[in-house]
C-alpha atoms as a PDB file:
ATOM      1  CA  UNK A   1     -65.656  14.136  43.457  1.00  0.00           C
ATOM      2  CA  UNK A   2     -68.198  13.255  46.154  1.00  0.00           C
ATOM      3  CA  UNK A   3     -69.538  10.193  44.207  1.00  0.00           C
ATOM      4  CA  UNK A   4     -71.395   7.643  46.287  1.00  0.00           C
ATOM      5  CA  UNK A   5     -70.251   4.157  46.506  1.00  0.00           C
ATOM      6  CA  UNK A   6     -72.636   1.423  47.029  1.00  0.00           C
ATOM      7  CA  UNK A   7     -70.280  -1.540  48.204  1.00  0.00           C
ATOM      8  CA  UNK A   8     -72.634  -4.165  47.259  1.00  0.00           C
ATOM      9  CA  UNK A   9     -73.084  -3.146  43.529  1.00  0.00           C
ATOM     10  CA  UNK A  10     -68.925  -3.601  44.083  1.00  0.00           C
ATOM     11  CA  UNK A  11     -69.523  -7.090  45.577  1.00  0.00           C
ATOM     12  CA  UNK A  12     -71.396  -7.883  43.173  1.00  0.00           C
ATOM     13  CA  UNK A  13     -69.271  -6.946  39.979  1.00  0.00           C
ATOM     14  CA  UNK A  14     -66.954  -8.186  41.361  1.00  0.00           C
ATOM     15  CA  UNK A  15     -68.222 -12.136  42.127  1.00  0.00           C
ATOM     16  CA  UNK A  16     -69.647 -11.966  38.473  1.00  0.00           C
ATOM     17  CA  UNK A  17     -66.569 -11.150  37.121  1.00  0.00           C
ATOM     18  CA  UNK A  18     -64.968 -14.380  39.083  1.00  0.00           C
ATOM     19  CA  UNK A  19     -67.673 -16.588  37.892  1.00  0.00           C
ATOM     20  CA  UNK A  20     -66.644 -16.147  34.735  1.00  0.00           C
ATOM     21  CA  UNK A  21     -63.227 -18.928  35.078  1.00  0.00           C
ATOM     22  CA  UNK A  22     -65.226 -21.348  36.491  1.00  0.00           C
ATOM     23  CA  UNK A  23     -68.287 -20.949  34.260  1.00  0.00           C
ATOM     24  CA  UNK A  24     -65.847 -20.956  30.769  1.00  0.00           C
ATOM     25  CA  UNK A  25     -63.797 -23.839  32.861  1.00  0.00           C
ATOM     26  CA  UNK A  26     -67.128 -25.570  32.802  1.00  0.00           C
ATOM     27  CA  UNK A  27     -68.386 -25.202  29.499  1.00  0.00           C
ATOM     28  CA  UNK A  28     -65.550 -28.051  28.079  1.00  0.00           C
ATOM     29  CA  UNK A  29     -67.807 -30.669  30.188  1.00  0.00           C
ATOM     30  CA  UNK A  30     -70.862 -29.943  29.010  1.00  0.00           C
ATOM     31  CA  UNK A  31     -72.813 -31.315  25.919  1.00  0.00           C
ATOM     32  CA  UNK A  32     -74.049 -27.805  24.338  1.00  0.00           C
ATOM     33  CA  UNK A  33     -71.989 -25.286  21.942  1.00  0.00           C
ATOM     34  CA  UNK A  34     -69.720 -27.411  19.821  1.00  0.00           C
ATOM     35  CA  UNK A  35     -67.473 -23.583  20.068  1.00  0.00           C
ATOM     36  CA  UNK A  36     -65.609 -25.039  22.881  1.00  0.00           C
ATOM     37  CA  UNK A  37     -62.957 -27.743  23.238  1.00  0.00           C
ATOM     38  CA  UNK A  38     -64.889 -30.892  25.040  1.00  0.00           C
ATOM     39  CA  UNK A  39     -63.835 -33.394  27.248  1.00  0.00           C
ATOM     40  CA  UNK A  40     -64.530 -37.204  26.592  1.00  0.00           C
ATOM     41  CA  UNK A  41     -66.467 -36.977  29.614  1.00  0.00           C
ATOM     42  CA  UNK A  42     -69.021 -34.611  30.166  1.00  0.00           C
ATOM     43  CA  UNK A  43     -72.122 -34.167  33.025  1.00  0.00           C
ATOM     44  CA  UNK A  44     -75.312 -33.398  32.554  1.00  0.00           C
ATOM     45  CA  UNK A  45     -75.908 -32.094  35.971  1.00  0.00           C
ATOM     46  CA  UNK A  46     -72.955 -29.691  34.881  1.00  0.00           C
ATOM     47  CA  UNK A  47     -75.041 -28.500  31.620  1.00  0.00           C
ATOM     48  CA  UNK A  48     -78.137 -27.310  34.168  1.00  0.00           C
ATOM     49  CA  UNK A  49     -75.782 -25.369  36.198  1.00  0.00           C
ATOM     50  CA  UNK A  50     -74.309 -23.988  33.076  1.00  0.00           C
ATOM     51  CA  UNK A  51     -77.463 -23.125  31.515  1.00  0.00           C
ATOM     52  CA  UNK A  52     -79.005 -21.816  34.311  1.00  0.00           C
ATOM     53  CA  UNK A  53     -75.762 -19.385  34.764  1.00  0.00           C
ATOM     54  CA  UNK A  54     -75.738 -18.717  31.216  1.00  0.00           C
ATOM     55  CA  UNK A  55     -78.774 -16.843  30.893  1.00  0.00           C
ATOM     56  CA  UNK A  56     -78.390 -14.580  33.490  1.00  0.00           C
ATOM     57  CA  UNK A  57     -74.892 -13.909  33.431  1.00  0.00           C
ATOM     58  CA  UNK A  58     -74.273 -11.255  30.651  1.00  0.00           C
ATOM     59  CA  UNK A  59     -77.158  -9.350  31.399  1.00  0.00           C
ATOM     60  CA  UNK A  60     -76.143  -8.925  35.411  1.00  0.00           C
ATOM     61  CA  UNK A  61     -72.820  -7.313  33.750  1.00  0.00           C
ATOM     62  CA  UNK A  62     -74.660  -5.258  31.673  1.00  0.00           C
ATOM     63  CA  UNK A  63     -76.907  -3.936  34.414  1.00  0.00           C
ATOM     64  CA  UNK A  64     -73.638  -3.459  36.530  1.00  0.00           C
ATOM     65  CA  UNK A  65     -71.948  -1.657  34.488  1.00  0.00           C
ATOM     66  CA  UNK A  66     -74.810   0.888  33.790  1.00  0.00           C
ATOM     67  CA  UNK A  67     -75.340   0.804  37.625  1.00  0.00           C
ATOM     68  CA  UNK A  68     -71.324   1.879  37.776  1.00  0.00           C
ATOM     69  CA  UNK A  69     -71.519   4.368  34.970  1.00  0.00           C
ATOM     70  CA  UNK A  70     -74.540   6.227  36.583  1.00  0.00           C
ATOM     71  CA  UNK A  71     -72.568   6.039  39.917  1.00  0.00           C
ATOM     72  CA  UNK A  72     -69.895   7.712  38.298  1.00  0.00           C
ATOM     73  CA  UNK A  73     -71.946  10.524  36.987  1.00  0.00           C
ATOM     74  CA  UNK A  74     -72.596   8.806  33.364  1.00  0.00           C
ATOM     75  CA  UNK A  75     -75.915   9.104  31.962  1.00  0.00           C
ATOM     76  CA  UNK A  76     -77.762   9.964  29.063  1.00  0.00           C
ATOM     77  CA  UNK A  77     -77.421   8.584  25.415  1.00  0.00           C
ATOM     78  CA  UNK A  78     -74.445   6.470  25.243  1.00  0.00           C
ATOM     79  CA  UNK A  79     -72.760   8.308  28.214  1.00  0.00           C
ATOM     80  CA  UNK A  80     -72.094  12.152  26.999  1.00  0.00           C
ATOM     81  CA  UNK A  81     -68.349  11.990  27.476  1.00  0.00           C
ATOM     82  CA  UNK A  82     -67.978   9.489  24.702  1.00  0.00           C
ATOM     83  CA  UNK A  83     -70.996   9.803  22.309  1.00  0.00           C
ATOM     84  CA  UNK A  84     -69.035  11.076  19.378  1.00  0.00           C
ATOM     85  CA  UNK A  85     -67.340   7.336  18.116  1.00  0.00           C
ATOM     86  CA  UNK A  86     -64.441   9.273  16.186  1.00  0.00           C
ATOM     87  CA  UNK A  87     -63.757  10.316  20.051  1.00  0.00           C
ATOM     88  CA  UNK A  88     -62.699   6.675  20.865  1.00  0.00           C
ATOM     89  CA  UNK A  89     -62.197   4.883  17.313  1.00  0.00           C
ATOM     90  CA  UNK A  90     -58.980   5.069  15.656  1.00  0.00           C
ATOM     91  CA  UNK A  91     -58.317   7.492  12.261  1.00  0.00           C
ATOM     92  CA  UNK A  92     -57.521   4.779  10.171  1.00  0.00           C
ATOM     93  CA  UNK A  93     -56.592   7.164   7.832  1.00  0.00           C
ATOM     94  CA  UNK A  94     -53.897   8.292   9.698  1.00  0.00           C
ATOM     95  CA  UNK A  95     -52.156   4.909   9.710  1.00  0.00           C
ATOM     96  CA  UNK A  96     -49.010   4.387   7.615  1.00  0.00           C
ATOM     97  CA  UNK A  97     -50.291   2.106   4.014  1.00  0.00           C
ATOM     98  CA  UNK A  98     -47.816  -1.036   5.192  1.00  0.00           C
ATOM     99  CA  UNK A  99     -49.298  -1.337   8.838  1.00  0.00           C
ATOM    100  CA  UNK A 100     -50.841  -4.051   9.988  1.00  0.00           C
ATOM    101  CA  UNK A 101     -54.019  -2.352  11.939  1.00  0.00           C
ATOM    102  CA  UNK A 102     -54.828  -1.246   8.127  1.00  0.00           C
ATOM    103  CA  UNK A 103     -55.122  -4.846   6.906  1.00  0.00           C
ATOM    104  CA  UNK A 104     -51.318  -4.517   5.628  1.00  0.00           C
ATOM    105  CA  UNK A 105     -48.232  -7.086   6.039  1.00  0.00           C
ATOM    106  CA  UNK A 106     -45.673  -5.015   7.782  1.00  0.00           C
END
């Protein structure tokens, strides 16, 4: 469609999107968020790196993927395409009674 591709943004996406093993690989040796399994040994110099990651990480996705979505011709209030939520949420209504997706034992 004659989009334009800027093969950094790509780069980019694409080395945060790696970073994410090591950086969830990382978080069982550090001190912080009890969410995680932890090793008996953990590093301190590990828990800088992972800090210093951690609050920049999620928001470089977010930027990329709004970067991507205007690339693509997106834009506007929650992308036009798919404001309408009944658009990409299923009709739970629709759903048999004994189904699990509606909370039932099959």
């Amino acid at each position: 469609m004659g989009h334009k591709r800027i093969h950094y943004i790509d780069w980019l996406r694409v080395l945060a999107v790696l970073l994410l093993f090591p950086f969830h690989t990382w978080r069982v040796y550090n001190f912080d968020d009890p969410f995680y399994v932890k090793s008996a040994q953990t590093s301190m110099a590990l828990n800088y790196v992972i800090d210093f990651i951690d609050r920049w990480h999620m928001p470089l996705l977010f930027v990329l993927a709004g970067i991507g979505g205007t690339l693509a011709g997106l834009s506007g209030y929650f992308f036009p395409q798919i404001r309408n939520a009944e658009t990409i949420l299923p009709d739970y209504d629709a759903l048999p009674a004994e189904s699990p997706v509606a909370g039932q034992p099959a």
